[in-house]
C-alpha atoms as a PDB file:
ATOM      1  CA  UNK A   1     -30.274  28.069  17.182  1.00  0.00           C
ATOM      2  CA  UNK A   2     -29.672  28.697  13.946  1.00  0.00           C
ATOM      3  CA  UNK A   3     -26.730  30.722  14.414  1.00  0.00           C
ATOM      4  CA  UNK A   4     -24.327  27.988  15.664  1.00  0.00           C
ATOM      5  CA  UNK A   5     -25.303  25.541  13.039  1.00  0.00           C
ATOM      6  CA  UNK A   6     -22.317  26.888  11.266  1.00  0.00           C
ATOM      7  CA  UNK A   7     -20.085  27.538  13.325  1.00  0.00           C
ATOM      8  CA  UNK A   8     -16.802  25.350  12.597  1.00  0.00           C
ATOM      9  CA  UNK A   9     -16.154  23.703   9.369  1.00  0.00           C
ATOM     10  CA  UNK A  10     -14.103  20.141   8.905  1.00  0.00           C
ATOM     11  CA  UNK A  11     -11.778  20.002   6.249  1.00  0.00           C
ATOM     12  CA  UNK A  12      -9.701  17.107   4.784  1.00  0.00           C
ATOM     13  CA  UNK A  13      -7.677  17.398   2.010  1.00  0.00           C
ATOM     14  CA  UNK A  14      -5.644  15.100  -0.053  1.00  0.00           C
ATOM     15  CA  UNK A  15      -2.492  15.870  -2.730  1.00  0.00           C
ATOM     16  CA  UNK A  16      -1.432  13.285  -5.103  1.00  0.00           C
ATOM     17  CA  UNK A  17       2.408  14.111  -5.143  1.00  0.00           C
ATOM     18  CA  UNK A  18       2.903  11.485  -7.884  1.00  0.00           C
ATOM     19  CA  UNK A  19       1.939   7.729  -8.260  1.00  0.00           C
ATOM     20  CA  UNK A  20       4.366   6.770  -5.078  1.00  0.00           C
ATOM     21  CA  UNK A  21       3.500   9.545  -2.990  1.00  0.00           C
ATOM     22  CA  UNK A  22       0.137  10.944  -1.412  1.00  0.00           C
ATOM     23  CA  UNK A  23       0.201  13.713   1.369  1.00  0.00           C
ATOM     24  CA  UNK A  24      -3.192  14.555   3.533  1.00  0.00           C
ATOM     25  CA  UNK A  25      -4.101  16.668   6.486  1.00  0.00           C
ATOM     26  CA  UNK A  26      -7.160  17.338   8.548  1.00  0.00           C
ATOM     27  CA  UNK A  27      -8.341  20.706  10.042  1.00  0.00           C
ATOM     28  CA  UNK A  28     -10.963  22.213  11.521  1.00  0.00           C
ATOM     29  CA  UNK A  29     -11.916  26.456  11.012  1.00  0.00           C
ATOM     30  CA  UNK A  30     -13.571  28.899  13.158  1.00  0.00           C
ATOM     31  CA  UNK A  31     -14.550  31.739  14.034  1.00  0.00           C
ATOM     32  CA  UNK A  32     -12.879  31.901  17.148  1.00  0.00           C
ATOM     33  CA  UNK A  33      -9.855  29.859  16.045  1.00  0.00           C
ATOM     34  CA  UNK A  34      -8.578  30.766  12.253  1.00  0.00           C
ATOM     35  CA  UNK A  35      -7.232  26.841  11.762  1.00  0.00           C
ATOM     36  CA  UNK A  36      -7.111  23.627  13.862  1.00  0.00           C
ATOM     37  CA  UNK A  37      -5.183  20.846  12.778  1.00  0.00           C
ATOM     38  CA  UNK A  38      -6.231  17.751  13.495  1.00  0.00           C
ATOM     39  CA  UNK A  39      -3.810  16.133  11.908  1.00  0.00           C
ATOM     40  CA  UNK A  40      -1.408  15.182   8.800  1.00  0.00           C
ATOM     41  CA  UNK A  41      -0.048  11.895   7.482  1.00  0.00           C
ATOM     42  CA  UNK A  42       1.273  10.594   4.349  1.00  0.00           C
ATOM     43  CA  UNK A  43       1.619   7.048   2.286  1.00  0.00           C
ATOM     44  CA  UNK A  44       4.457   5.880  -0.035  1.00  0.00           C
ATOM     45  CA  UNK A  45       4.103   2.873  -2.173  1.00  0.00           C
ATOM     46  CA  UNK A  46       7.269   1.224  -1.833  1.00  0.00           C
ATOM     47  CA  UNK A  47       8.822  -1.945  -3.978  1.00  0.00           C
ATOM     48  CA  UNK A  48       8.331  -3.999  -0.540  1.00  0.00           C
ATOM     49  CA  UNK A  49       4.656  -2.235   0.471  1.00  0.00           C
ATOM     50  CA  UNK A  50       2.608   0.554   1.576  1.00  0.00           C
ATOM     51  CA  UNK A  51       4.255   2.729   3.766  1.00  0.00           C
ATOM     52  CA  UNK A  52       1.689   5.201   5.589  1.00  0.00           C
ATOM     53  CA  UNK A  53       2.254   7.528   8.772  1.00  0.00           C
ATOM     54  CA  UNK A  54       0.088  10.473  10.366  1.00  0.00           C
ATOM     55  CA  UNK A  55       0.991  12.846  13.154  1.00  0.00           C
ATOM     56  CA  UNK A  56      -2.337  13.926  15.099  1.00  0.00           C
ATOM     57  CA  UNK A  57      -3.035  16.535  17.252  1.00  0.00           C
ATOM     58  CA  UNK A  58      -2.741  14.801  20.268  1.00  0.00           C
ATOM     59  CA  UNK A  59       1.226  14.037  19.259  1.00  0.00           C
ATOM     60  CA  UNK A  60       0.411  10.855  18.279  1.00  0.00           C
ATOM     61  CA  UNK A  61       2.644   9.430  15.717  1.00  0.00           C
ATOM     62  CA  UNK A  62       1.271   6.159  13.927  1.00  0.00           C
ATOM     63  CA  UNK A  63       3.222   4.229  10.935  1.00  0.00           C
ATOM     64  CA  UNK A  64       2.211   1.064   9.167  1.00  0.00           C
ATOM     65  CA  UNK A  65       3.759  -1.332   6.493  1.00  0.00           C
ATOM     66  CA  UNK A  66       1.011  -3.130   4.290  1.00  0.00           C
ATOM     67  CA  UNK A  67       2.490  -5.769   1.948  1.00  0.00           C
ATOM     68  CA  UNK A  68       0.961  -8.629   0.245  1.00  0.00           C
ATOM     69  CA  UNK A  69       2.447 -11.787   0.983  1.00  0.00           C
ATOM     70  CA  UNK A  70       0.931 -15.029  -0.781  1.00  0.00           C
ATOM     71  CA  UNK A  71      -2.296 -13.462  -1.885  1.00  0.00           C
ATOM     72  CA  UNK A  72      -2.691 -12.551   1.713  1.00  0.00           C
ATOM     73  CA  UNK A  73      -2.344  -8.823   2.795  1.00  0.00           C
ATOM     74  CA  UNK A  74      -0.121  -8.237   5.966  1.00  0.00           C
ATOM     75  CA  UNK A  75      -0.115  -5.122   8.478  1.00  0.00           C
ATOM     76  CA  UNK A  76       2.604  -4.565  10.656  1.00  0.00           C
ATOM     77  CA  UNK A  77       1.664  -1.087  12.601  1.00  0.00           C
ATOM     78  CA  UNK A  78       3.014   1.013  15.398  1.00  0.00           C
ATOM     79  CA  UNK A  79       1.933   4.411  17.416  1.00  0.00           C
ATOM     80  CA  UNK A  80       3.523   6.604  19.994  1.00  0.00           C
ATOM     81  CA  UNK A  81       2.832   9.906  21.936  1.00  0.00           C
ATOM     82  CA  UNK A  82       5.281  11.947  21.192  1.00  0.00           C
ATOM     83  CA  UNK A  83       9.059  10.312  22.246  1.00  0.00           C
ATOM     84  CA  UNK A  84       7.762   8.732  25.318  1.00  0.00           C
ATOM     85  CA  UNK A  85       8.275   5.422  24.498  1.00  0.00           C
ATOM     86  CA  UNK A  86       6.454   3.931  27.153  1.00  0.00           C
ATOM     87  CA  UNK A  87       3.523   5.017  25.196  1.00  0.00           C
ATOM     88  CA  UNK A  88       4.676   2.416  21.977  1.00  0.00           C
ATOM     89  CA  UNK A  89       2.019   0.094  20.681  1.00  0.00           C
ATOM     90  CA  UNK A  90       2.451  -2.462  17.896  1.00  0.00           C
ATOM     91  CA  UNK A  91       0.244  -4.767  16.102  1.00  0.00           C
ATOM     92  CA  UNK A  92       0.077  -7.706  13.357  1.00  0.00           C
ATOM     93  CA  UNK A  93      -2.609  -7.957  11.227  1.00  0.00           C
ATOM     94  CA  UNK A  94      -3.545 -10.553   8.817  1.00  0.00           C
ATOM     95  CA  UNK A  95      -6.155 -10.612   5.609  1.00  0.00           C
ATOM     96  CA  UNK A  96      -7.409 -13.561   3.581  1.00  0.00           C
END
């Protein structure tokens, strides 16, 4: 029906802090619920690389370095629910 075609709205948003620093977050509004967030995160160019983490709703807390090494463009990345660190994952990742 046309009634529910509306009824919750996505919104990102994204705040240049300065030229180092950028801050985000990711909600959701309704009528029933007033604000949902989905999540927030955050990137900092550093002298050795990108540094970028987010926090979601689901407690999971994801960081990433990004550095360009040779012309080639290196990820090292981690996530975790919450402090259970049973729950850590890491990865590598490699661009030409």
């Amino acid at each position: 029906t046309s009634g529910n075609k509306f009824g919750s709205v996505n919104l990102g948003l994204m705040y240049k802090v300065n030229d180092e620093i950028t801050l985000a977050s990711s909600t959701v509004h309704s009528s029933s619920k007033t604000c949902d967030v989905l999540g927030v995160g955050g990137s900092y160019k550093a002298s050795f690389g990108d540094v970028k983490a987010k926090f979601d709703s689901g407690k999971v807390i994801s960081a990433s370095l990004v550095k360009d090494v040779c012309k080639t463009k290196v990820t090292l990345s981690g996530s975790m629910v919450g402090a259970d660190t049973s729950t850590f994952k890491y990865g590598l990742g490699v661009t030409l």
